[in-house]
N, C-alpha and C. Protein backbone atom coordinates (compact mmCIF):
# COMPACT_ATOMS: atom_id res chain seq x y z
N UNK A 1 78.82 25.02 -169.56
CA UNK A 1 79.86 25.96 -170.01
C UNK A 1 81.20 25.55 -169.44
N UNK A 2 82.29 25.30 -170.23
CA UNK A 2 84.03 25.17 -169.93
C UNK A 2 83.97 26.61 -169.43
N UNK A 3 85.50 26.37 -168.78
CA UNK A 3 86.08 27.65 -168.33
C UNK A 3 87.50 27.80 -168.41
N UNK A 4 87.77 28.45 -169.08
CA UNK A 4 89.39 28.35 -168.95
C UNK A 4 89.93 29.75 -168.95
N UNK A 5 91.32 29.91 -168.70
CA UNK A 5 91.92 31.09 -168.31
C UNK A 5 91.50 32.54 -169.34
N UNK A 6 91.26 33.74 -169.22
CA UNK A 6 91.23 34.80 -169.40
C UNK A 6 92.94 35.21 -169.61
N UNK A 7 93.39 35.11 -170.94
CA UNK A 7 95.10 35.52 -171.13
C UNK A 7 95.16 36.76 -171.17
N UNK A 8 93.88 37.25 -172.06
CA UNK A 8 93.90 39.05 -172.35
C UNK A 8 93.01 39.77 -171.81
N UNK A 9 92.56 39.83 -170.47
CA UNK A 9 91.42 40.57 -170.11
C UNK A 9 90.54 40.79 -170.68
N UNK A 10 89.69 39.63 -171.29
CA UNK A 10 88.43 40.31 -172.19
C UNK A 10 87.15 40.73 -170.95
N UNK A 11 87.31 39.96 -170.17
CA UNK A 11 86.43 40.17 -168.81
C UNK A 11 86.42 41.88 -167.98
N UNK A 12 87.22 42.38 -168.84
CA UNK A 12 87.62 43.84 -167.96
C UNK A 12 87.02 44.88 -169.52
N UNK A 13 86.61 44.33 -170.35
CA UNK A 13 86.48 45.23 -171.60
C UNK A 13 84.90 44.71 -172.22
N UNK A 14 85.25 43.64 -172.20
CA UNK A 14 83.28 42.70 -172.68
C UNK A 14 82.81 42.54 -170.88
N UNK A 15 82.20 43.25 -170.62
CA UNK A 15 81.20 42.84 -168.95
C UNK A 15 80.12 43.19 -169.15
N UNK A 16 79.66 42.90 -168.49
CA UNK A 16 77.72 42.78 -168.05
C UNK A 16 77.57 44.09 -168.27
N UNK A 17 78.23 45.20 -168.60
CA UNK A 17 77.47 46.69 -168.54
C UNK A 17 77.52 46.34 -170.02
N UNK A 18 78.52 46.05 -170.35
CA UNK A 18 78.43 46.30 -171.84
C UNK A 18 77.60 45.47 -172.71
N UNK A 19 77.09 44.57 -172.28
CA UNK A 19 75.95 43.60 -172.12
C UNK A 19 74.76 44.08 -172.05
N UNK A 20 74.64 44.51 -171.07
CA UNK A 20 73.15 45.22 -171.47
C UNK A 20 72.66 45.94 -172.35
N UNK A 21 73.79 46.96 -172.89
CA UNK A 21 73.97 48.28 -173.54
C UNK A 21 73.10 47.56 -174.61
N UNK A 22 73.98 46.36 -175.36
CA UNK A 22 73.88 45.54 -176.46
C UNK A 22 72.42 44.81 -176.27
N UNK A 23 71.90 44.55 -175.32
CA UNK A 23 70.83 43.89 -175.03
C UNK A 23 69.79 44.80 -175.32
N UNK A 24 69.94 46.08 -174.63
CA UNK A 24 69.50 47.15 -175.27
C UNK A 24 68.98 47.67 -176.67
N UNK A 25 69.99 47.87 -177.63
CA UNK A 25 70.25 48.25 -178.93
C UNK A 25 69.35 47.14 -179.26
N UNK A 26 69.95 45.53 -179.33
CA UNK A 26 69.07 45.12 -180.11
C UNK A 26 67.41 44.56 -180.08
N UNK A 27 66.75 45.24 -178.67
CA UNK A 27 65.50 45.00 -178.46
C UNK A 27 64.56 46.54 -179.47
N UNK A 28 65.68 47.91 -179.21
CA UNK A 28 65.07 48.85 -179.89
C UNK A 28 65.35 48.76 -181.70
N UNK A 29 66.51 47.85 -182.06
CA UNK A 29 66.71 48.01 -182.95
C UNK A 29 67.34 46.11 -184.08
N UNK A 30 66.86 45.30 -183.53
CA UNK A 30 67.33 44.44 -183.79
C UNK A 30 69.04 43.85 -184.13
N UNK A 31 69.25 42.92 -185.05
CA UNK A 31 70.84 43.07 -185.27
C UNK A 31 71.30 43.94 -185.67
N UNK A 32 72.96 44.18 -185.64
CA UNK A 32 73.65 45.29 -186.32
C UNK A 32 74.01 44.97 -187.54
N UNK A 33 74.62 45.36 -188.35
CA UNK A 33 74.89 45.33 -189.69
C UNK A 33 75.24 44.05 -190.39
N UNK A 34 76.20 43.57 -189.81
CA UNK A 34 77.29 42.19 -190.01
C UNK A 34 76.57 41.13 -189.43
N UNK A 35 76.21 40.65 -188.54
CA UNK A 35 75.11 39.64 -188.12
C UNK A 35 73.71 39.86 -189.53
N UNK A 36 73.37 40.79 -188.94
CA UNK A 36 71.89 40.79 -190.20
C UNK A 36 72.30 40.53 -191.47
N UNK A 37 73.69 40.47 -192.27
CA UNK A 37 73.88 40.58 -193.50
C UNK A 37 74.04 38.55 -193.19
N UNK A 38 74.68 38.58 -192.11
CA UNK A 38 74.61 37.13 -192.54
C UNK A 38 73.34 36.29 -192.55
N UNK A 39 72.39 36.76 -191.66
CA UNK A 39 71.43 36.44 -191.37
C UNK A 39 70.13 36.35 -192.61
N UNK A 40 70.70 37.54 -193.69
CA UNK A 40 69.85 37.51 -194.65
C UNK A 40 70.47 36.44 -195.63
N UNK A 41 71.51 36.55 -195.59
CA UNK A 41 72.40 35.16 -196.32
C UNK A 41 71.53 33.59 -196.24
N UNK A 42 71.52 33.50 -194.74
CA UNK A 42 70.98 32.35 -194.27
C UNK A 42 69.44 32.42 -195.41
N UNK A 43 68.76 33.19 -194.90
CA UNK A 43 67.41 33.31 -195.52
C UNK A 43 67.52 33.30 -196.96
N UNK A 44 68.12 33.53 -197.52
CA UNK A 44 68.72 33.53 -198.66
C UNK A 44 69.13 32.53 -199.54
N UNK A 45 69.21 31.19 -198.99
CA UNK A 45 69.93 30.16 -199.57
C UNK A 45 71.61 30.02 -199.32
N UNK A 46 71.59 31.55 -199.32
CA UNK A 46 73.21 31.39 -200.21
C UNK A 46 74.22 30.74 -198.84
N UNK A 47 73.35 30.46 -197.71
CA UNK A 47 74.54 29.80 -196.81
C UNK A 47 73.09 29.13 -196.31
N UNK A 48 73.98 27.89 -196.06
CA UNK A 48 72.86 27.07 -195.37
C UNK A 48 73.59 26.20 -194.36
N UNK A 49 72.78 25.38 -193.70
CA UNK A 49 73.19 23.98 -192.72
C UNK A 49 72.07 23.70 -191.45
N UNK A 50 72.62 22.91 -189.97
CA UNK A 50 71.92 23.04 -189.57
C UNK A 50 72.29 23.30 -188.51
N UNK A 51 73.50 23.05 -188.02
CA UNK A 51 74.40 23.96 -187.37
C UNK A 51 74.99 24.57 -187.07
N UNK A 52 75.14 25.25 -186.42
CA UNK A 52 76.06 26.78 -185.79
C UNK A 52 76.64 27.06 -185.05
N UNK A 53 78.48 27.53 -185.04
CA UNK A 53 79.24 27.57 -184.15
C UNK A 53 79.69 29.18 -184.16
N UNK A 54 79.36 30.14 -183.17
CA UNK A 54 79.46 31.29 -183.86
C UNK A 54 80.69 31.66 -182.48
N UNK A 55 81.51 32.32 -182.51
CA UNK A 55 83.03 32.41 -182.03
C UNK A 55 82.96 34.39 -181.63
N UNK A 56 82.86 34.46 -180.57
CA UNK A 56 82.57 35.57 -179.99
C UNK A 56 81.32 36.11 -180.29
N UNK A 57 80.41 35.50 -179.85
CA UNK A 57 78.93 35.96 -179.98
C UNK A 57 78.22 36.89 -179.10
N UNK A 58 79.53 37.44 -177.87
CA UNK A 58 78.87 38.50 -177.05
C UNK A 58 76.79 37.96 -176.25
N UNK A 59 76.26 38.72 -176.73
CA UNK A 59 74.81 38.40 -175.96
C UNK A 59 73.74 37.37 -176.45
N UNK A 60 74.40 36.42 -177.67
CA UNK A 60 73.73 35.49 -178.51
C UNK A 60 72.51 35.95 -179.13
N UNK A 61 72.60 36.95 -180.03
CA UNK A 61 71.22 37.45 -180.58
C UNK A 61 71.10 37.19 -181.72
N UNK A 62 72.37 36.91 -182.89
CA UNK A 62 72.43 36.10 -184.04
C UNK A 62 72.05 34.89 -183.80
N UNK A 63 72.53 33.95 -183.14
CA UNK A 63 71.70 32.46 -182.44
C UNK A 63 70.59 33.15 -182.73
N UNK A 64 70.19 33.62 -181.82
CA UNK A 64 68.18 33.38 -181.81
C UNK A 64 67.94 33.80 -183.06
N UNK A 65 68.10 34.50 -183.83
CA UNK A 65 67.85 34.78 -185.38
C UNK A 65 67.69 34.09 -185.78
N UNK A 66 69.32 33.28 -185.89
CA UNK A 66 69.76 32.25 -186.46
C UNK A 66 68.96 30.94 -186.50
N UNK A 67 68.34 30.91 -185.16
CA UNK A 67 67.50 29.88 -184.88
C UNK A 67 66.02 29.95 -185.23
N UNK A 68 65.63 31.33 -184.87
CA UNK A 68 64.40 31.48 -185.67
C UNK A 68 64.07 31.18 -187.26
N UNK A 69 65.22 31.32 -187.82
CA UNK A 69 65.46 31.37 -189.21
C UNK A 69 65.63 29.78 -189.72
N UNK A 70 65.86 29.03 -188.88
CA UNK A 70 65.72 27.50 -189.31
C UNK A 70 67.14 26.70 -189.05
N UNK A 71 68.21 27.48 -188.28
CA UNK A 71 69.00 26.44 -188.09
C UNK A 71 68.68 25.52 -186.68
N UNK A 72 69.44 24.13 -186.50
CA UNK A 72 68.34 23.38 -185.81
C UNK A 72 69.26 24.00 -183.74
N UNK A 73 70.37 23.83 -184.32
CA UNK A 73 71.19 24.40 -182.85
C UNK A 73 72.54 25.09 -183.08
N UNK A 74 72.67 25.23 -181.96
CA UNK A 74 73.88 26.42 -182.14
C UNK A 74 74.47 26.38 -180.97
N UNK A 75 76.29 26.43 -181.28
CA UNK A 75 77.06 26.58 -179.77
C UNK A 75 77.63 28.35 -179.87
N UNK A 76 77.76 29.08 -178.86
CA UNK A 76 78.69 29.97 -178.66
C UNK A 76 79.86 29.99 -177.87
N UNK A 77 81.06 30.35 -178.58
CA UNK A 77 82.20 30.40 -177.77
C UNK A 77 82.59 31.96 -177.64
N UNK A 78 83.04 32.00 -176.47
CA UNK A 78 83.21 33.50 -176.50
C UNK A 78 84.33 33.92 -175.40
N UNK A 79 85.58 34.35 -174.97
CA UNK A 79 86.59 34.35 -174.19
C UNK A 79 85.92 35.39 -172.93
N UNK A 80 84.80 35.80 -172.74
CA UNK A 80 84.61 36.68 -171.66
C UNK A 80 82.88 35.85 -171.32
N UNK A 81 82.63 36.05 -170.04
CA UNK A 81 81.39 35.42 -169.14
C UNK A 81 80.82 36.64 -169.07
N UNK A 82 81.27 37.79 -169.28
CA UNK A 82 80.41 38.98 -168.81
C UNK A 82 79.05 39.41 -169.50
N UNK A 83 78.81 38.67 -170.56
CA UNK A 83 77.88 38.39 -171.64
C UNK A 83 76.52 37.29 -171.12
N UNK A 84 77.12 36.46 -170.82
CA UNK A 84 76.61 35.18 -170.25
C UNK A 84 75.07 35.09 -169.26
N UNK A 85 75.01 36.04 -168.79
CA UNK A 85 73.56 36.18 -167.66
C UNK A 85 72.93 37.20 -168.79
N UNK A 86 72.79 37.81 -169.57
CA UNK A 86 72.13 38.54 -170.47
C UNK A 86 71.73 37.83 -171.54
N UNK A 87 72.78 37.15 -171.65
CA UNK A 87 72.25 35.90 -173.02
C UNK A 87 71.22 34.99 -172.38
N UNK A 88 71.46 34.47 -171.23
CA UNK A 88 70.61 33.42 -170.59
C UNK A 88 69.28 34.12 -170.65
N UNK A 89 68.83 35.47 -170.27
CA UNK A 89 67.79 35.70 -170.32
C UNK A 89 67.20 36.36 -171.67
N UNK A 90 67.99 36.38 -172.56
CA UNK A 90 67.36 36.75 -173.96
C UNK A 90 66.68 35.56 -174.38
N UNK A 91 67.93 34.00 -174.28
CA UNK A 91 67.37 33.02 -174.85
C UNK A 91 66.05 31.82 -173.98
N UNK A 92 65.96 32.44 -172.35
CA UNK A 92 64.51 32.23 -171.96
C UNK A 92 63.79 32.87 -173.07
N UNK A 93 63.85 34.24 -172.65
CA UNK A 93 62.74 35.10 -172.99
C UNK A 93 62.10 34.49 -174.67
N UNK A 94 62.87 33.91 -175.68
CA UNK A 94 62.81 33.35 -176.89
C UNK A 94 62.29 32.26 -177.09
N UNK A 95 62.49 31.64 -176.14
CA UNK A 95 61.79 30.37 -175.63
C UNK A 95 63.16 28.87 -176.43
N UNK A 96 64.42 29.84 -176.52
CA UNK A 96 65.25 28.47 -177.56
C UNK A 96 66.29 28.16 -176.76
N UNK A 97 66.10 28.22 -175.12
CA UNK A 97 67.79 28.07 -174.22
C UNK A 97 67.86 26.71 -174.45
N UNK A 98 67.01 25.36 -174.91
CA UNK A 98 67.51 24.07 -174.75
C UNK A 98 68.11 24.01 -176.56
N UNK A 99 68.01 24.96 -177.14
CA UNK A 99 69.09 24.86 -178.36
C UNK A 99 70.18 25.27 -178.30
N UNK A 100 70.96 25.88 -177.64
CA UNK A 100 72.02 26.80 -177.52
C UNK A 100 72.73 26.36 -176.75
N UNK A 101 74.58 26.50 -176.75
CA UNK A 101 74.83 26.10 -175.44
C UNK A 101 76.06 27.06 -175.48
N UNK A 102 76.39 27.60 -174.52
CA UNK A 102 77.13 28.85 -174.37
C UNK A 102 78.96 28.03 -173.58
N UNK A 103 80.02 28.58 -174.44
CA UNK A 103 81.31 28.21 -174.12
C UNK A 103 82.24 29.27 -173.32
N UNK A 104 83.35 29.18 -172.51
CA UNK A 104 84.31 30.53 -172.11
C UNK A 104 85.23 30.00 -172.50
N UNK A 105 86.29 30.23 -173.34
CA UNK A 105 87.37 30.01 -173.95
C UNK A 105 87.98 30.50 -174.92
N UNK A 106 89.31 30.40 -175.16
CA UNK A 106 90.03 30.73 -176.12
C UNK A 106 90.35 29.55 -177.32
N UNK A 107 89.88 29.62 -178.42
CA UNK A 107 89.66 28.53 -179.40
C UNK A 107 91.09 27.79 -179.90
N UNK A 108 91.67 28.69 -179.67
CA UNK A 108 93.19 28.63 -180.20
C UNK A 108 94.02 27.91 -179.37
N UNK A 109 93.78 28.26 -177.96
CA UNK A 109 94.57 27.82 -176.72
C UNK A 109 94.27 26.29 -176.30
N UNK A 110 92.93 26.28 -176.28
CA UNK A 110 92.10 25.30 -176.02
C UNK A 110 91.11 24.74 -177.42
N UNK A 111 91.92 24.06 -178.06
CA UNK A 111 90.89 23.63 -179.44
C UNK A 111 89.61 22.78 -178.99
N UNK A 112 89.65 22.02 -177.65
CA UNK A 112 88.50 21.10 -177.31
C UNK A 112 87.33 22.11 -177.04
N UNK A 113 87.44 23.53 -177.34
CA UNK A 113 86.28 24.02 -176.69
C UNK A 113 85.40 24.43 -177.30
N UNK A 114 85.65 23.66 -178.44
CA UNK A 114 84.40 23.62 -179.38
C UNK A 114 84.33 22.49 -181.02
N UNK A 115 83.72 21.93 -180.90
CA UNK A 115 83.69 20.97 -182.25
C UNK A 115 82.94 21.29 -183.49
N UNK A 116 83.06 20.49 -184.40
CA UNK A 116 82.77 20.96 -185.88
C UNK A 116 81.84 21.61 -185.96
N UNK A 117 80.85 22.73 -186.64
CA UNK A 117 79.67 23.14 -186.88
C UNK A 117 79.67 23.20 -188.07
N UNK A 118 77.90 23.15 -189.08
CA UNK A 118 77.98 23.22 -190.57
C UNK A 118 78.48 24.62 -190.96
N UNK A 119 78.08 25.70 -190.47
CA UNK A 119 78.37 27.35 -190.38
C UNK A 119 78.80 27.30 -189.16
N UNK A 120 80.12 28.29 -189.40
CA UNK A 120 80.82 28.89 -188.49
C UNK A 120 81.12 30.26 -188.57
N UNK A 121 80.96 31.38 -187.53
CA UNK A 121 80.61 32.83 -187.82
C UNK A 121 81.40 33.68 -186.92
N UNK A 122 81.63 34.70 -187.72
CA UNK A 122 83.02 35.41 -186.75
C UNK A 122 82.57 36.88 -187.33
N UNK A 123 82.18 37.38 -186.37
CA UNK A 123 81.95 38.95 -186.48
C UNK A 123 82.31 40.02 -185.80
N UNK A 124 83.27 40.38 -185.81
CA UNK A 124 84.03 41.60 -185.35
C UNK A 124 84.78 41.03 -184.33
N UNK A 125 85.45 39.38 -184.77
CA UNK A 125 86.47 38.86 -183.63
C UNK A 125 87.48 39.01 -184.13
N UNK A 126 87.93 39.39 -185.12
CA UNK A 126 89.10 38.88 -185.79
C UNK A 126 89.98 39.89 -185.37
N UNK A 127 89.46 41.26 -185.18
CA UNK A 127 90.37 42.44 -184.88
C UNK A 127 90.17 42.73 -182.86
N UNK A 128 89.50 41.02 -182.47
CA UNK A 128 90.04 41.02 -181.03
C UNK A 128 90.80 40.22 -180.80
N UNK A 129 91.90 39.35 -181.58
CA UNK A 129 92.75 38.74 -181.24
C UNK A 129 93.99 39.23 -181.91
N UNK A 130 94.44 38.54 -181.13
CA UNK A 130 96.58 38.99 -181.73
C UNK A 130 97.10 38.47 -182.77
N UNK A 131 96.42 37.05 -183.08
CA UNK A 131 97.26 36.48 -184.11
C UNK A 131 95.80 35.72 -185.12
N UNK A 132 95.83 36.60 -186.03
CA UNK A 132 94.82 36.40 -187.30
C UNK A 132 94.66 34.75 -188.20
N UNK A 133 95.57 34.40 -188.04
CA UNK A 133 95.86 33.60 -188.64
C UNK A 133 95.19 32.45 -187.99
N UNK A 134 96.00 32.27 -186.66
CA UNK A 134 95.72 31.24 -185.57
C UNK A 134 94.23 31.27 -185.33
N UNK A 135 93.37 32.02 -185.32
CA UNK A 135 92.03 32.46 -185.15
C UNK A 135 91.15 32.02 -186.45
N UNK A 136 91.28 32.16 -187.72
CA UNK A 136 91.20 32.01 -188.51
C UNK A 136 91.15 30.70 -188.93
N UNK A 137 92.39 29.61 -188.73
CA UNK A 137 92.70 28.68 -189.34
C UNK A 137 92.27 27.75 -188.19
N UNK A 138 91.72 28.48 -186.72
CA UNK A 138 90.87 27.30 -185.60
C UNK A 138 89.46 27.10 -186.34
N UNK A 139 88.83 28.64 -186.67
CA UNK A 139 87.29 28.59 -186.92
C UNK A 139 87.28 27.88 -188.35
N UNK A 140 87.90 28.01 -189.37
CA UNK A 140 88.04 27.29 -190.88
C UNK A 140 87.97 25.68 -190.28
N UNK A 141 88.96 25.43 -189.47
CA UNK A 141 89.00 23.70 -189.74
C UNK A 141 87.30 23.37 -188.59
N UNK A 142 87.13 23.87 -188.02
CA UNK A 142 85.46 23.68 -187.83
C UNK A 142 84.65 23.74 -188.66
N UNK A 143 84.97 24.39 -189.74
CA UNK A 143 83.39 24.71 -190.91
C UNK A 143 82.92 23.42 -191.58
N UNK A 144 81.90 22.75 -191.53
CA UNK A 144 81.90 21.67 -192.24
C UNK A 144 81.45 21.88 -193.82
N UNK A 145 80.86 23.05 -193.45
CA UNK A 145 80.19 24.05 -195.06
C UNK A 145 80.59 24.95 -195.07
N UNK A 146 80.78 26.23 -194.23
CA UNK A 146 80.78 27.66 -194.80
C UNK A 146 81.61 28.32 -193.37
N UNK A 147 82.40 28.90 -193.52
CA UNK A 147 82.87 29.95 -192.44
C UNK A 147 82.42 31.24 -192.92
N UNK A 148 82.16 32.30 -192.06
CA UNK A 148 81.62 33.40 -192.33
C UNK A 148 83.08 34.56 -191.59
N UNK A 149 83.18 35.42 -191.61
CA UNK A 149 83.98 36.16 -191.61
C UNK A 149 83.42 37.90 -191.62
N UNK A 150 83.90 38.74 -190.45
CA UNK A 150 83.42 39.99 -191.23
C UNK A 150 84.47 40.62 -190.20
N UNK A 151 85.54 41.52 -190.76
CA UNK A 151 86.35 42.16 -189.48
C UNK A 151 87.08 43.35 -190.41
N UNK A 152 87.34 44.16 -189.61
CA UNK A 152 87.94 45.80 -190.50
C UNK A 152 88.42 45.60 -191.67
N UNK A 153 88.04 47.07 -192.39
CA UNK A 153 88.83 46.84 -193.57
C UNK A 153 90.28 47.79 -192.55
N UNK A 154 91.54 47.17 -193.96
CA UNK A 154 92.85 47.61 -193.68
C UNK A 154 92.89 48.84 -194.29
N UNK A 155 92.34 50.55 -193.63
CA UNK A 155 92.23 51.51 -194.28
C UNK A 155 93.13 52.34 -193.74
N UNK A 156 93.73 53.21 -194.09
CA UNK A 156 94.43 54.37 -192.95
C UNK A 156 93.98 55.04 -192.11
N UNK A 157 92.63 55.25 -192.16
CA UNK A 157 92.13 55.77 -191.05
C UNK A 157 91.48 55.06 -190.18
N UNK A 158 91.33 53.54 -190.27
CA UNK A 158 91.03 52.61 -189.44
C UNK A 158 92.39 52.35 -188.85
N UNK A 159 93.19 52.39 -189.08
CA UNK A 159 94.87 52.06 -188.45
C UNK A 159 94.87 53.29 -187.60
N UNK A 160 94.64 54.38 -188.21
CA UNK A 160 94.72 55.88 -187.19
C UNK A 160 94.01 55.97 -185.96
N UNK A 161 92.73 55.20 -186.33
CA UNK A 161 91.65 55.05 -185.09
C UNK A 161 91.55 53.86 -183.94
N UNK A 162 92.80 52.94 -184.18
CA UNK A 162 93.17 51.97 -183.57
C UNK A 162 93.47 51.78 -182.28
N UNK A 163 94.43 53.55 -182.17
CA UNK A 163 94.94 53.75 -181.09
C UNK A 163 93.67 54.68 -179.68
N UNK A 164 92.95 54.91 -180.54
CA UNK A 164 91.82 55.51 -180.11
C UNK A 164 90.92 55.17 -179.21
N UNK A 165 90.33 53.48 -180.00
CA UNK A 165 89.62 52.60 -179.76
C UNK A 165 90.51 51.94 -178.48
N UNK A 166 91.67 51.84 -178.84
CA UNK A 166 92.28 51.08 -176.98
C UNK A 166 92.62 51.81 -175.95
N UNK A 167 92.36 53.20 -176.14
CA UNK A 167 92.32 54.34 -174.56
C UNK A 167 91.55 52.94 -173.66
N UNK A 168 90.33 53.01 -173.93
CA UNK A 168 89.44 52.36 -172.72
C UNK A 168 89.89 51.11 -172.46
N UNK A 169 90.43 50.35 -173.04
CA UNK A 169 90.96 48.91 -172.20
C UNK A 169 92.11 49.16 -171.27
N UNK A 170 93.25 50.31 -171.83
CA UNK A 170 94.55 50.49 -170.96
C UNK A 170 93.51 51.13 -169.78
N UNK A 171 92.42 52.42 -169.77
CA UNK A 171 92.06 52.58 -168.72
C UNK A 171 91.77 51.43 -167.33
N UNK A 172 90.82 50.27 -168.15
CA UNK A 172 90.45 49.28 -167.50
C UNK A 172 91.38 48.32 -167.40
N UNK A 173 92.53 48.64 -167.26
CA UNK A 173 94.36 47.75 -167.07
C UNK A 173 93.94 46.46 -167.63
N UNK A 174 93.36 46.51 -169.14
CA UNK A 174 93.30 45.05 -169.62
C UNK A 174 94.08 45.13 -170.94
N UNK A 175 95.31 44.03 -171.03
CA UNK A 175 96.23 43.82 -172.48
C UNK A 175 95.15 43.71 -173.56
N UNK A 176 94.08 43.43 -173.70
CA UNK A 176 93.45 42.99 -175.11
C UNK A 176 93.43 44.73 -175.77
N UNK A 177 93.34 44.48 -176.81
CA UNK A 177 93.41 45.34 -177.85
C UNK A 177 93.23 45.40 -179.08
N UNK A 178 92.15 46.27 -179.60
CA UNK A 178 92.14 46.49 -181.19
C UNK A 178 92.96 46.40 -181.73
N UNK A 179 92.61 45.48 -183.26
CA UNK A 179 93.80 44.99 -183.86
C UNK A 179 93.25 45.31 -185.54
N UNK A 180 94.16 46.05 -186.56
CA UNK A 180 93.16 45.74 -187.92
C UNK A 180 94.39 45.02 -188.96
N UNK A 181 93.90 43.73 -188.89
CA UNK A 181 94.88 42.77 -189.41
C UNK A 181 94.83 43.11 -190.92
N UNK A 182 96.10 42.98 -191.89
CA UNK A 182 95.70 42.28 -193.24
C UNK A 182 95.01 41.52 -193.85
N UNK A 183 93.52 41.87 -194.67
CA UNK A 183 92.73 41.03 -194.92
C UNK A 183 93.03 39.89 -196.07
N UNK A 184 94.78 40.24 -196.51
CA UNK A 184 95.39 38.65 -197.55
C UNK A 184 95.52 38.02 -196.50
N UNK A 185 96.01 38.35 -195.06
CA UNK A 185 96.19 37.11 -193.85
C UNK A 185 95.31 36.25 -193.59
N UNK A 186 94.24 37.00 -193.21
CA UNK A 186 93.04 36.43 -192.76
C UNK A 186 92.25 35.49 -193.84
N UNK A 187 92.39 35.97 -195.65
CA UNK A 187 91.94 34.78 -196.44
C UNK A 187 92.82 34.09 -196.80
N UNK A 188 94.26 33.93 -196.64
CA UNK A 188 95.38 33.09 -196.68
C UNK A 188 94.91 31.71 -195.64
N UNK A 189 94.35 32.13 -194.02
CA UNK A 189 94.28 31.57 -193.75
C UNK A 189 93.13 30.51 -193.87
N UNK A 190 91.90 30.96 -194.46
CA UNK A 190 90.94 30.32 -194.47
C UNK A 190 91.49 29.33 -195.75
N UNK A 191 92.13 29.81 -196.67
CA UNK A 191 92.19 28.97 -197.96
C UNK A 191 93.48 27.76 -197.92
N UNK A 192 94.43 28.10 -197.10
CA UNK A 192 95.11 27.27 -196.67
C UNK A 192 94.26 26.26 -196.07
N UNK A 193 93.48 26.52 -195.00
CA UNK A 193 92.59 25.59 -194.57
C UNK A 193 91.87 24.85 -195.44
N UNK A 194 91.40 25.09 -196.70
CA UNK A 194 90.72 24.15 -197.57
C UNK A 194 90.12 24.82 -198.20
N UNK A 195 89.12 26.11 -197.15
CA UNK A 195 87.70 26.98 -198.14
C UNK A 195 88.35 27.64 -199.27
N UNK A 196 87.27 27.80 -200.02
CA UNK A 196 87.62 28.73 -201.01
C UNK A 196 86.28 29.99 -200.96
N UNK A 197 86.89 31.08 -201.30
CA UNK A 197 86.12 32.21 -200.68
C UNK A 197 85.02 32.03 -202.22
N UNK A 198 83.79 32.59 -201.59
CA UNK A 198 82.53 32.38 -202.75
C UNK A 198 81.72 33.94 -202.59
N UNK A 199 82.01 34.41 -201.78
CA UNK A 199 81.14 35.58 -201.61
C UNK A 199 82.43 36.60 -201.12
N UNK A 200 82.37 37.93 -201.25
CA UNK A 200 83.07 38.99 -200.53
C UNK A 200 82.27 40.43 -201.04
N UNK A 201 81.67 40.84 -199.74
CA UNK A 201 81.33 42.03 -199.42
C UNK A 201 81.97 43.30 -198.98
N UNK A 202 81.93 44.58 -199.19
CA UNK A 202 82.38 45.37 -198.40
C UNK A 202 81.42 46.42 -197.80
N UNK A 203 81.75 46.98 -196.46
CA UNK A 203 80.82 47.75 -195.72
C UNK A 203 82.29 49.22 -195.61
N UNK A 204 80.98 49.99 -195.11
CA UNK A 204 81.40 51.28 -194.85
C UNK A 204 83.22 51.27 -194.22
N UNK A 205 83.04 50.19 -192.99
CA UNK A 205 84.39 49.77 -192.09
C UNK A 205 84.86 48.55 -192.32
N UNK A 206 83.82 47.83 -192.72
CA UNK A 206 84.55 46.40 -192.61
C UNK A 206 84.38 45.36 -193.95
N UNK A 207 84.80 44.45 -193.94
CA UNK A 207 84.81 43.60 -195.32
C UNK A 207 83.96 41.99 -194.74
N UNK A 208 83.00 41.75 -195.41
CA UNK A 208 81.94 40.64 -194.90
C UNK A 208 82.37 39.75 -196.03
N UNK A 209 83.44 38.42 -195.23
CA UNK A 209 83.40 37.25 -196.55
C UNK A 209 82.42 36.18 -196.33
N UNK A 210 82.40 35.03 -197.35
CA UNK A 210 82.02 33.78 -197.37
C UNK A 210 82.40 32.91 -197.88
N UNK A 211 83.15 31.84 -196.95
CA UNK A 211 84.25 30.91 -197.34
C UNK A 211 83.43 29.10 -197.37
N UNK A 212 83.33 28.66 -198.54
CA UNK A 212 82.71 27.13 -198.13
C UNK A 212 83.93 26.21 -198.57
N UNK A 213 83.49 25.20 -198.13
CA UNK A 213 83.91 23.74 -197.94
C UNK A 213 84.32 23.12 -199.17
């Protein structure tokens, strides 16, 4: 695992409590919504490869899916370590830690901290960074096939609840903050990059795309 600087306190908002919680949920209940939709994708045909670069993966439980499901390896990058000893023991317990290899970094800041993957997967990161675009147009030029995408829809009452959702980081004196970007930004940026979008879903909160090569 690299290590590089923490710019926005994700280490004070993603930690080992919140780690477990998640470790939790998905032993009683498997993935959450946006992982499993991609996950059925995978199974599905409709996205394939054999690698996987998935970009804030929190406790790596899509990996092991992911891996159960037939892709051959998988890296995670993720800007907080507080995840990191929970993942290690999910992916013992799975028996797949020599497939996986876990990153700390900011993709944007530091582009070496992660290289090409066939699928590349972004689920509920997009509305943890500041600049959509920059985030966007790091994980796109990695996709060698398919970027995946799933982050808020731009609703008024998701904008209303914005301010809501960041009580608890100002509590925990950390700058990162909920963000619900324009979703023309976010496919501006993938298509500038090259993809062209082939799939677009919408969920209750959020909008699930699929961008290939």
């Amino acid at each position: 695992m690299s290590a590089c600087c923490e710019p926005q306190g994700y280490e004070k908002v993603f930690d080992h409590r919140g780690a477990r919680r998640a470790a939790a949920r998905y032993a009683r209940s498997g993935l959450t919504t946006l992982p499993q939709r991609t996950l059925e994708l995978y199974r599905d045909g409709v996205i394939h490869g054999e690698t996987l670069l998935e970009i804030g993966g929190g406790i790596g439980d899509l990996e092991i899916e992911m891996l159960r499901a037939g892709i051959d390896r998988a890296v995670c990058v993720d800007m907080s370590t507080g995840y990191d000893a929970v993942a290690a023991r999910l992916l013992a317990g799975s028996g797949l830690a020599g497939r996986v290899e876990r990153r700390t970094g900011d993709l944007v800041a530091h582009p070496d901290v992660a290289g090409p993957a066939d699928l590349v997967v972004l689920h509920s990161v997009v509305c943890c960074y500041p600049d959509a675009r920059a985030l966007v147009t790091a994980a796109a030029d990695r996709a060698r096939q398919y970027l995946v995408l799933a982050f808020p829809k731009n609703t008024w009452w998701m904008r209303a609840a914005a301010p809501l959702f960041n009580v608890y980081p100002r509590l925990r004196g950390s700058d990162w903050r909920f963000r619900v970007h324009p979703p023309a930004d976010v496919v501006a940026a993938a298509t500038d990059a090259g993809l062209r979008e082939v799939r677009s879903e919408r969920f209750v909160f959020d909008h699930h795309l699929v961008f290939a090569r």
